[in-house]
C-alpha atoms as a PDB file:
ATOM      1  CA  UNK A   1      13.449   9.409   8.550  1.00  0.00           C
ATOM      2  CA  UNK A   2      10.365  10.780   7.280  1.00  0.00           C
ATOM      3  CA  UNK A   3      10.352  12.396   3.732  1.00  0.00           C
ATOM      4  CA  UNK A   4       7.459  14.857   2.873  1.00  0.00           C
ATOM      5  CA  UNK A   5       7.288  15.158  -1.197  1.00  0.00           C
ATOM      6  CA  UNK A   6       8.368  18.321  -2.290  1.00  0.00           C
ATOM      7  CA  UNK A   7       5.543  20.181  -3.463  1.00  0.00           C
ATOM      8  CA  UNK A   8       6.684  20.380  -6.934  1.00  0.00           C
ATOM      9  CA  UNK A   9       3.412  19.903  -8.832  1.00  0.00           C
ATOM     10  CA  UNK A  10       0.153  21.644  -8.840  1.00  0.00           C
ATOM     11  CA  UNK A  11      -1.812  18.803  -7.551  1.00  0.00           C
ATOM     12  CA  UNK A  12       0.607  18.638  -4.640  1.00  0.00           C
ATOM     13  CA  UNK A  13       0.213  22.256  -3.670  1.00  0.00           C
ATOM     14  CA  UNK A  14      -3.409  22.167  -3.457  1.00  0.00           C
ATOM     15  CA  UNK A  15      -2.948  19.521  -1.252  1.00  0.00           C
ATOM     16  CA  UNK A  16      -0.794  21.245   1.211  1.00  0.00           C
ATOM     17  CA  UNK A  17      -2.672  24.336   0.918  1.00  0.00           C
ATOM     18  CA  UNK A  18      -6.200  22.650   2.004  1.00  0.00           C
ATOM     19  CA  UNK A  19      -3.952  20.744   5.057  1.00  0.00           C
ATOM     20  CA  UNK A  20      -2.134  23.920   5.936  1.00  0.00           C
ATOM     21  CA  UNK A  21      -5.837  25.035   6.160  1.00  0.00           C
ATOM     22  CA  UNK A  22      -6.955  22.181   8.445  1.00  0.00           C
ATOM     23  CA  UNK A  23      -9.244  21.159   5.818  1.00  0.00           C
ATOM     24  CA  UNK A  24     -10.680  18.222   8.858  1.00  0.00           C
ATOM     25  CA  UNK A  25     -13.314  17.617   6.848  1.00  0.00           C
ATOM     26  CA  UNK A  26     -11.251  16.500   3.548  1.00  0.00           C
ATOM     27  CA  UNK A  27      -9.746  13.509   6.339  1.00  0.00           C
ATOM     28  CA  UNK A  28     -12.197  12.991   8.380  1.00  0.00           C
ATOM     29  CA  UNK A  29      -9.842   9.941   9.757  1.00  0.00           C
ATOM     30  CA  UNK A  30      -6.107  10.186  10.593  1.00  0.00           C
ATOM     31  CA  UNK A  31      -3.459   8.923  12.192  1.00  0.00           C
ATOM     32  CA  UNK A  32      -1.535  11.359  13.801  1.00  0.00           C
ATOM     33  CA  UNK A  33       1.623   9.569  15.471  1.00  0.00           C
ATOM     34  CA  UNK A  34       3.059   6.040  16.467  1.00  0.00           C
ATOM     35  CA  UNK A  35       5.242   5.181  19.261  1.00  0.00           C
ATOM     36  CA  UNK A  36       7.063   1.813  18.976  1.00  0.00           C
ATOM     37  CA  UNK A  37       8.336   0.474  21.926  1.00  0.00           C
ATOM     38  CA  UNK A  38      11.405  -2.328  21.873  1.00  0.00           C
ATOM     39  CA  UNK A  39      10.338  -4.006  18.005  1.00  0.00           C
ATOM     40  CA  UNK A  40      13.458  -4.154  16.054  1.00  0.00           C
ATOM     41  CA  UNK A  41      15.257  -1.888  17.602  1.00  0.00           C
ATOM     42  CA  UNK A  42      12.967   0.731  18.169  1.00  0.00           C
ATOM     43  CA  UNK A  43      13.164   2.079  21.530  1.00  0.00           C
ATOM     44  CA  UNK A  44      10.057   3.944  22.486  1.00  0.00           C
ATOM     45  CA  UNK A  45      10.649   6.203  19.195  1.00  0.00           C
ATOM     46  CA  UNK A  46       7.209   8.500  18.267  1.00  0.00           C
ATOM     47  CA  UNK A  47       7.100   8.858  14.430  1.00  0.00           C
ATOM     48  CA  UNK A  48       4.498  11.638  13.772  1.00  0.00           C
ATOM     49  CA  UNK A  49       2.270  12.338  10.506  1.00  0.00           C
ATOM     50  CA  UNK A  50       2.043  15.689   9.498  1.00  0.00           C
ATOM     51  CA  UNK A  51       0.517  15.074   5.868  1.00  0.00           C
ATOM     52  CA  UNK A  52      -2.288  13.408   4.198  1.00  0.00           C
ATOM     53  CA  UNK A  53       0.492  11.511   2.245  1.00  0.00           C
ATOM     54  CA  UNK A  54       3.643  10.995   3.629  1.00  0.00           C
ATOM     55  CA  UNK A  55       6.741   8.933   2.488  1.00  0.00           C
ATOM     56  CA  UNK A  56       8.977   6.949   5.066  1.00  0.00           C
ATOM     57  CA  UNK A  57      12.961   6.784   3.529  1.00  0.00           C
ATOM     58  CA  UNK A  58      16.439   5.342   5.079  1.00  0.00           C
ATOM     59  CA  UNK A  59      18.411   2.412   4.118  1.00  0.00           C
ATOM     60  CA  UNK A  60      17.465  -1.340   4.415  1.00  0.00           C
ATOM     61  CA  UNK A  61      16.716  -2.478   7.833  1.00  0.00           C
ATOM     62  CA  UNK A  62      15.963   0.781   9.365  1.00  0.00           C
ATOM     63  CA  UNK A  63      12.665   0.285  10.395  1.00  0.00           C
ATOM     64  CA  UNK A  64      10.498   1.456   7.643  1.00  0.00           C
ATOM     65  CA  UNK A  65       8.217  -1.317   6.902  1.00  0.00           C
ATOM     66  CA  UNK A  66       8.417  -1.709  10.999  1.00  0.00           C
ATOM     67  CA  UNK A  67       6.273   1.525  11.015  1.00  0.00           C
ATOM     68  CA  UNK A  68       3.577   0.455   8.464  1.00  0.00           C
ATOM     69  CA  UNK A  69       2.940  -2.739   9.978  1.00  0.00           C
ATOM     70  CA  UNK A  70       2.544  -0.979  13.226  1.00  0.00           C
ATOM     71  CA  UNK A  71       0.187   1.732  11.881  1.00  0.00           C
ATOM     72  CA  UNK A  72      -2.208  -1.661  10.451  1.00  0.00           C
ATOM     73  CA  UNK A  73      -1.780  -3.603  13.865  1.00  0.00           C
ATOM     74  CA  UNK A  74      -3.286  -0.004  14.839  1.00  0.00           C
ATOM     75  CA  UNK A  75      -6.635  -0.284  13.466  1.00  0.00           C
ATOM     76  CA  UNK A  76      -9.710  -2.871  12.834  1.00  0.00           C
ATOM     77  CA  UNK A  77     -10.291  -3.195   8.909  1.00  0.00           C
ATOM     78  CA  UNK A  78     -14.301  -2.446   8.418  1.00  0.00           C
ATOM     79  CA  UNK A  79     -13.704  -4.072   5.445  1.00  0.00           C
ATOM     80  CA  UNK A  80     -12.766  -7.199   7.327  1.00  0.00           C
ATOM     81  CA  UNK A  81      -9.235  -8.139   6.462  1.00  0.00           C
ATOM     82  CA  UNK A  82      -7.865  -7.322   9.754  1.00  0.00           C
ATOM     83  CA  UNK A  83      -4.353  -7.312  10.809  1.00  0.00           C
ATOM     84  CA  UNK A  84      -2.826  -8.196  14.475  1.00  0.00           C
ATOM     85  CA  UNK A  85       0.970  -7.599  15.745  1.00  0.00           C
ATOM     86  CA  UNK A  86       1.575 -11.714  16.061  1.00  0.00           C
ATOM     87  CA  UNK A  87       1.204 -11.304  11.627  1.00  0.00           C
ATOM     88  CA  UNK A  88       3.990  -8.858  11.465  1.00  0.00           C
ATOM     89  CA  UNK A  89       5.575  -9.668  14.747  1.00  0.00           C
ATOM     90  CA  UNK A  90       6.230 -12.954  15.536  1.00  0.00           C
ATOM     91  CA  UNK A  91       7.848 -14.799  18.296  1.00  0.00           C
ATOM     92  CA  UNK A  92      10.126 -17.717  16.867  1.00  0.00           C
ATOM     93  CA  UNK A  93      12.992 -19.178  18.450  1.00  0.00           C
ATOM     94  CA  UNK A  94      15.143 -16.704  17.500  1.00  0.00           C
ATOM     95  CA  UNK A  95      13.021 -13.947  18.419  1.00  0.00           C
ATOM     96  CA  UNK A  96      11.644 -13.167  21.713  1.00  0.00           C
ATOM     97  CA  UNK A  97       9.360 -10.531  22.289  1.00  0.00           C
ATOM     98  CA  UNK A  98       9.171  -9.273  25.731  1.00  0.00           C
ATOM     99  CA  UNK A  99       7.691  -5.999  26.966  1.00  0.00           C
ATOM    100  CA  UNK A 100       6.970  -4.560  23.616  1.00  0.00           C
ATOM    101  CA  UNK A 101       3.935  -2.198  22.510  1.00  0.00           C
ATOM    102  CA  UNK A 102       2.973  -0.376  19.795  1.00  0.00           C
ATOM    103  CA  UNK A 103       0.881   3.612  20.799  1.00  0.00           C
ATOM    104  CA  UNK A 104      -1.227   4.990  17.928  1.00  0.00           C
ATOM    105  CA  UNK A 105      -2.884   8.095  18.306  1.00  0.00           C
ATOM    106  CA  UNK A 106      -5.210   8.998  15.868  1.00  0.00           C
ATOM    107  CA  UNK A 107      -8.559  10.937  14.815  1.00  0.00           C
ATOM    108  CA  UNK A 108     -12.115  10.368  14.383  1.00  0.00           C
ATOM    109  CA  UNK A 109     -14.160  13.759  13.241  1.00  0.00           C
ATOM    110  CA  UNK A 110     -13.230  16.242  16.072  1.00  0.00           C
ATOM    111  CA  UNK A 111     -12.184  13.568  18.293  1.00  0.00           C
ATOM    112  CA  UNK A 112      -8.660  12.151  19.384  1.00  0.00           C
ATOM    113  CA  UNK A 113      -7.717   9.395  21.077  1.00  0.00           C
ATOM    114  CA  UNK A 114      -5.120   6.962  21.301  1.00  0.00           C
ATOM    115  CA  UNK A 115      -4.728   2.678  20.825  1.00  0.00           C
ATOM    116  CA  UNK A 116      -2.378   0.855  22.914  1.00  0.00           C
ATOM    117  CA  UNK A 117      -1.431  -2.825  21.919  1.00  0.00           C
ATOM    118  CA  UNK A 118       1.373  -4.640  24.194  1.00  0.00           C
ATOM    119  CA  UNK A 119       3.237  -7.849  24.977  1.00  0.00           C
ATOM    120  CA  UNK A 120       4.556  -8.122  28.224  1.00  0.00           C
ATOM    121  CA  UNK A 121       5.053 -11.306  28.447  1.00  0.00           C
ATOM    122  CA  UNK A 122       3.678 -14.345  26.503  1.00  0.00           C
ATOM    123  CA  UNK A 123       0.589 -12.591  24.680  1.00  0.00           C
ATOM    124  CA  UNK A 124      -0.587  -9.511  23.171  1.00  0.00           C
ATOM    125  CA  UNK A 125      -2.818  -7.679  25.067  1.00  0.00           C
ATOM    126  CA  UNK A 126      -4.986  -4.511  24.089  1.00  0.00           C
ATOM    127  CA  UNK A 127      -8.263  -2.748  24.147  1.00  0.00           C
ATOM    128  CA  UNK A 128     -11.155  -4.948  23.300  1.00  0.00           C
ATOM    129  CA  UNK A 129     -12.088  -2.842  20.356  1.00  0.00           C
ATOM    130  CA  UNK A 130      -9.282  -0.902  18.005  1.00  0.00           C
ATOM    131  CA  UNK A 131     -10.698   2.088  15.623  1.00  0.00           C
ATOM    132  CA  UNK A 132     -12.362   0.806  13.262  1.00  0.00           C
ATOM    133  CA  UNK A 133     -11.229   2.159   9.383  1.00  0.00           C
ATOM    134  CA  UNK A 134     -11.268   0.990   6.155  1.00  0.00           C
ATOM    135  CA  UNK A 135      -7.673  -0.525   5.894  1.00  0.00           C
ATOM    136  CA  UNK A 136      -5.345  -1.308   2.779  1.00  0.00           C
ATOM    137  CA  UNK A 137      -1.342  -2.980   3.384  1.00  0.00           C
ATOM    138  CA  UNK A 138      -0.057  -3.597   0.140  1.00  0.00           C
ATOM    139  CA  UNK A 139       3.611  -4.682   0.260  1.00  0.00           C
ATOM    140  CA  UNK A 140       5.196  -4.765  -3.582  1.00  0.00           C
ATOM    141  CA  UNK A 141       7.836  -6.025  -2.887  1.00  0.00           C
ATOM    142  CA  UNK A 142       5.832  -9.799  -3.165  1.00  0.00           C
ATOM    143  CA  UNK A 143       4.852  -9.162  -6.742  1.00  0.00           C
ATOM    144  CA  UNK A 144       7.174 -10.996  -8.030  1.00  0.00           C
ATOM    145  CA  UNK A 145       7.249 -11.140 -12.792  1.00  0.00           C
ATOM    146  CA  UNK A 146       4.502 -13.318 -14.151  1.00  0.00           C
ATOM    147  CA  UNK A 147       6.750 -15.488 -15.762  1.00  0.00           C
ATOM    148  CA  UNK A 148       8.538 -16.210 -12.075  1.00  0.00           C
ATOM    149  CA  UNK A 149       5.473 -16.979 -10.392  1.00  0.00           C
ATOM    150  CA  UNK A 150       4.339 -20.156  -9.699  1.00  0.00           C
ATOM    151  CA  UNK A 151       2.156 -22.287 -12.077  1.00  0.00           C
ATOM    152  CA  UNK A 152       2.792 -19.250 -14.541  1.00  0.00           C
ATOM    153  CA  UNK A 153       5.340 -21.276 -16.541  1.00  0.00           C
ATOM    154  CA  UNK A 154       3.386 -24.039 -17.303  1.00  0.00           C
ATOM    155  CA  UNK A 155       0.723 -21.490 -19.144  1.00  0.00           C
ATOM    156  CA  UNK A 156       3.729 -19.678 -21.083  1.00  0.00           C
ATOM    157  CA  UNK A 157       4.273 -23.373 -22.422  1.00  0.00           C
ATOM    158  CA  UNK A 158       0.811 -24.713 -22.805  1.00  0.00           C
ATOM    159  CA  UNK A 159      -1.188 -24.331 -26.036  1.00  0.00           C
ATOM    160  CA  UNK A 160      -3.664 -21.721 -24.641  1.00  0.00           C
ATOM    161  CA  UNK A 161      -6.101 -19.197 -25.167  1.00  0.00           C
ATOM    162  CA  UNK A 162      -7.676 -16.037 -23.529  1.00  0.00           C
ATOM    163  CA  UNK A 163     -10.758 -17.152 -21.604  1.00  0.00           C
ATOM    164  CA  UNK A 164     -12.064 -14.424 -19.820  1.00  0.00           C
ATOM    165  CA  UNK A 165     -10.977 -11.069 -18.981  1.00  0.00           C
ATOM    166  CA  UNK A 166     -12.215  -7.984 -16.853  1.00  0.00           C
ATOM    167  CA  UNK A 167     -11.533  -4.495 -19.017  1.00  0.00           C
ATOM    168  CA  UNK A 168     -10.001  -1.597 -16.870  1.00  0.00           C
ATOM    169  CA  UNK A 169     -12.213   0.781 -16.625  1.00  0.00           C
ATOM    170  CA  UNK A 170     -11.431   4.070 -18.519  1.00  0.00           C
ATOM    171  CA  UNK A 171     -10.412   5.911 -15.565  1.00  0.00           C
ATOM    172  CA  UNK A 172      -7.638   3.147 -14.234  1.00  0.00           C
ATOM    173  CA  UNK A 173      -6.401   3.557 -17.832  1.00  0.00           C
ATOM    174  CA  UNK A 174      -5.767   6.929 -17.355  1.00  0.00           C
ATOM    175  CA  UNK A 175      -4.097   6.734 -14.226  1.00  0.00           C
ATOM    176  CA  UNK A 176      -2.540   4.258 -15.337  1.00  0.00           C
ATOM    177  CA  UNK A 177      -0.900   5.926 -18.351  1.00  0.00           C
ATOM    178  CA  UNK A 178      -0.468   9.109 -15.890  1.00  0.00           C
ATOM    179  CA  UNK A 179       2.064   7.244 -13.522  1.00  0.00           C
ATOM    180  CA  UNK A 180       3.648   4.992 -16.142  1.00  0.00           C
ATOM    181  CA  UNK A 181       4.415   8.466 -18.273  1.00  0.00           C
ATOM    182  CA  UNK A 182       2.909   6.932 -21.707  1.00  0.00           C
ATOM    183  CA  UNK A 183      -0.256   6.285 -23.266  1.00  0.00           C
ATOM    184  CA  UNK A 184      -2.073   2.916 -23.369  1.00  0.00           C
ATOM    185  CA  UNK A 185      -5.122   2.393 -25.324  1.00  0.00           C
ATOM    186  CA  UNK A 186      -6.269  -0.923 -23.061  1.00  0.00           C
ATOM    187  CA  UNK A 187      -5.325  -2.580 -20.376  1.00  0.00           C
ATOM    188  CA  UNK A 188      -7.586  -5.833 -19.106  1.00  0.00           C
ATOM    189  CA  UNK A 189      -6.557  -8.725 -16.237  1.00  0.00           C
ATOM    190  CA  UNK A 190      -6.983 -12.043 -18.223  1.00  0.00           C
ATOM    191  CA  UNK A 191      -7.241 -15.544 -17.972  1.00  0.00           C
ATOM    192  CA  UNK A 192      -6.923 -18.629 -20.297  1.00  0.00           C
ATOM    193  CA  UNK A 193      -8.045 -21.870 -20.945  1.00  0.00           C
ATOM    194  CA  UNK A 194      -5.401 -24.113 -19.428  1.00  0.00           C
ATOM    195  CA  UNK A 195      -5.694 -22.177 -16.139  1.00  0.00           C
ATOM    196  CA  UNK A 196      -8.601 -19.923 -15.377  1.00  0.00           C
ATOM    197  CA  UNK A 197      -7.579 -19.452 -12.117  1.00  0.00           C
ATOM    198  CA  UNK A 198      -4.447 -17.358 -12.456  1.00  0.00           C
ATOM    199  CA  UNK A 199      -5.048 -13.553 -14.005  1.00  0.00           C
ATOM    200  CA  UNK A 200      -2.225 -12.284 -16.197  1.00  0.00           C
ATOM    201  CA  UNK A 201      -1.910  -8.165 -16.949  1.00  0.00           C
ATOM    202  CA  UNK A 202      -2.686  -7.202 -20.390  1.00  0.00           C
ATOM    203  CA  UNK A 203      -1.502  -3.756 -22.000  1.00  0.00           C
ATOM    204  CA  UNK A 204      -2.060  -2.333 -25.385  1.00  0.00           C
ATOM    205  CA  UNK A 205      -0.585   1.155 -26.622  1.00  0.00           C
ATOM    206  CA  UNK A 206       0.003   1.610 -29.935  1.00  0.00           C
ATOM    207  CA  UNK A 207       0.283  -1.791 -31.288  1.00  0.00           C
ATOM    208  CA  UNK A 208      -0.639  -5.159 -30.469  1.00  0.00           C
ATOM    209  CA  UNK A 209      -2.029  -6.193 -26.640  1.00  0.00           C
ATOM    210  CA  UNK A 210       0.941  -7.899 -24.496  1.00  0.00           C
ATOM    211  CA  UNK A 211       0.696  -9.864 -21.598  1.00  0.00           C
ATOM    212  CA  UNK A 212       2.238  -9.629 -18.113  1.00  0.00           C
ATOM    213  CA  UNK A 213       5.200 -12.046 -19.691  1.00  0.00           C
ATOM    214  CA  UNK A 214       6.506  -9.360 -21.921  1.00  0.00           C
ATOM    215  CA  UNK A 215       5.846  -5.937 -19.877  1.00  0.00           C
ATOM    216  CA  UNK A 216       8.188  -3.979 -18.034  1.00  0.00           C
ATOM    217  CA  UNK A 217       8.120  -4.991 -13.735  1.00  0.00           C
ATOM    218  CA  UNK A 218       6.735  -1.989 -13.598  1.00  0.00           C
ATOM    219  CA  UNK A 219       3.986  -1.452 -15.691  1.00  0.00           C
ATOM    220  CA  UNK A 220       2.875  -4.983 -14.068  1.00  0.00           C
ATOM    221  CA  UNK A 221       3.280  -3.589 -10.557  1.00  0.00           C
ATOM    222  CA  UNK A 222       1.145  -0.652 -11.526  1.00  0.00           C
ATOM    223  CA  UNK A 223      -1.290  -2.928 -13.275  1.00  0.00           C
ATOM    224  CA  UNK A 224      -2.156  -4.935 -10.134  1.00  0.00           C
ATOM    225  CA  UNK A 225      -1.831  -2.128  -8.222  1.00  0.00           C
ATOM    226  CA  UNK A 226      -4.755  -0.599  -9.552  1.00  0.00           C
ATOM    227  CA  UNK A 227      -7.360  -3.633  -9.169  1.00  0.00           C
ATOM    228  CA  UNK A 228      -6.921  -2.314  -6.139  1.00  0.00           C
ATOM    229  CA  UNK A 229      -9.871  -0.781  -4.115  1.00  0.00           C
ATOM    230  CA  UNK A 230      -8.665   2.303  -2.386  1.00  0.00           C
ATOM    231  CA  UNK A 231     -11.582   3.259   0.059  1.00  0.00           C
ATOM    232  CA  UNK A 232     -11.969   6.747   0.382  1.00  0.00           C
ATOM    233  CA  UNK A 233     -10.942   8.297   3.576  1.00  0.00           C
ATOM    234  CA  UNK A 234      -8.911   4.753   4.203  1.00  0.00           C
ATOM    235  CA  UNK A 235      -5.406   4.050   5.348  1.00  0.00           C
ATOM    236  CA  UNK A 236      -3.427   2.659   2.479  1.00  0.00           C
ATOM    237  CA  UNK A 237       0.226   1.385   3.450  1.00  0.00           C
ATOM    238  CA  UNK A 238       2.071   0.521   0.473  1.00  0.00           C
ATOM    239  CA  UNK A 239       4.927  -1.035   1.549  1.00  0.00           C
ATOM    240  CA  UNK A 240       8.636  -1.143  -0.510  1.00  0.00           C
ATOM    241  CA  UNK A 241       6.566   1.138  -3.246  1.00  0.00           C
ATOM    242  CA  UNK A 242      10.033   2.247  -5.430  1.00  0.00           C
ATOM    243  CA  UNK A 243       9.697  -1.558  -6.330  1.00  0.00           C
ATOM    244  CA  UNK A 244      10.162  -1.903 -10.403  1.00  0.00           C
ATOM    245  CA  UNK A 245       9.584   1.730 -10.580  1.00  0.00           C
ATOM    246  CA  UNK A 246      11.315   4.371 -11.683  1.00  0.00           C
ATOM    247  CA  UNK A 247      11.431   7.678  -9.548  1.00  0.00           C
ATOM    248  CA  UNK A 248       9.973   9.792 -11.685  1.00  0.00           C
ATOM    249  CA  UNK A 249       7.284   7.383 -11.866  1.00  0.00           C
ATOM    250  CA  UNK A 250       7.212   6.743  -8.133  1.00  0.00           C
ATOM    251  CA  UNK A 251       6.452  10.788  -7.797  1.00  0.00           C
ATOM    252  CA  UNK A 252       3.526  10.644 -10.437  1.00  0.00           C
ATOM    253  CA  UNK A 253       2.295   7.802  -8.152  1.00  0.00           C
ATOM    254  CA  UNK A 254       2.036  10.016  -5.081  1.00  0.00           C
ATOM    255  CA  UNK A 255       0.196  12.727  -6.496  1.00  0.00           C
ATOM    256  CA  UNK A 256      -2.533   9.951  -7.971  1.00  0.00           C
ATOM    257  CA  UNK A 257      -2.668   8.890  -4.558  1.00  0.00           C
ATOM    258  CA  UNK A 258      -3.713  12.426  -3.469  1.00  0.00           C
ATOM    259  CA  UNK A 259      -5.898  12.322  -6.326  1.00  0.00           C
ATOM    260  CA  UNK A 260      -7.806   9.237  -5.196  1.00  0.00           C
ATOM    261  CA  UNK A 261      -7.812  11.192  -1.518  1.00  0.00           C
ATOM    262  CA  UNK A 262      -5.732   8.515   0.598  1.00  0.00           C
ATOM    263  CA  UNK A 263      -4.147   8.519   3.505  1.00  0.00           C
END
């Protein structure tokens, strides 16, 4: 089922209003539809996109991260971490893949065309070149706490100290504060001295900093979230994004998505 968020904010409605106005030159690049064809248990079904921003509900195992993965199988990243079907779709020996194809269609400027990638039989098989787009999949669900992760345990118990650190920039903090519904003062991605190569979330509000061991799931979803680089005019999938957050927050995140101009 797709779920278009109720335009309950200004920044929403002046979103709709400039789409309602076929604004094509706010998104230049779009992706207008996808038709899976026999991928867990989709049956030639055409899911179409009517929004800049749209939001893909239903209970588990009914297909939604099935659609996002199809939409990045759709497209070459420019950016050069390109996705195929055989990442999200593979063949194992409980899972055969026969006859199966994923139909994008999608726009470039004034132009519209369509991408068809299949399997019939033992490979995938497509056109030689797929659009080209910047291209973001973020799934949140694999963020798991800091203090779960691994390696991160053994820093929580070493003797240790902050090594480096790269400082949010001021306008991450305020998004940051703007989804999360409080204010923070700092927020910085550090490292220590027993491991530099494993960054740890640091917040400050009022009082003293705290690390990515102490803060809510999440603020530290929210945190990595935005070391993000959201290209403008790109395709960001965030997959299983109610993850850690509450739905209040999850609404503040959509309208800094339209903020940042995503699609």
């Amino acid at each position: 089922m797709i779920w278009v968020p109720q335009m309950n904010s200004r920044e929403m409605t002046r979103l709709k209003r400039r789409w309602d106005n076929r604004a094509d030159a706010a998104w230049p690049q779009f992706l207008d539809w996808l038709e899976i064809q026999n991928i867990r248990g989709w049956q030639s079904q055409r899911v179409d996109f009517r929004f800049p921003i749209v939001a893909i509900v239903g209970e588990n195992g009914s297909g939604k991260s099935t659609v996002l993965q199809a939409a990045a199988s759709s497209y070459i990243d420019e950016d050069g971490n390109t996705y195929f079907p055989s990442d999200f779709f593979p063949e194992t020996a409980w899972d055969r893949l026969h006859n199966v194809g994923i139909r994008a269609g999608y726009r470039q400027g004034v132009n519209r065309n369509e991408v068809f990638v299949r399997k019939p039989t033992e490979r995938w098989r497509g056109p030689p070149e797929r659009p080209r787009r910047h291209l973001r999949y973020l799934d949140l669900s694999r963020l798991q706490p800091v203090g779960t992760r691994t390696g991160y345990a053994r820093i929580a118990r070493s003797r240790h100290a902050e090594r480096n650190a790269t400082a949010f920039e001021q306008e991450q903090i305020d998004r940051m504060s703007s989804i999360m519904g409080r204010r923070y003062r700092d927020a910085r991605m550090a490292t220590t001295d027993f491991d530099p190569n494993r960054e740890i979330p640091v917040l400050a509000k009022d009082g003293d900093p705290y690390s990515g061991f102490h803060q809510g799931s999440g603020e530290t979803t929210i945190a990595e979230l935005l070391q993000t680089d959201l290209p403008r005019n790109g395709l960001v999938l965030i997959d299983e994004v109610e993850s850690s957050l509450h739905p209040r927050a999850q609404r503040r995140l959509l309208r800094d998505l339209s903020r940042v101009r995503t699609h």
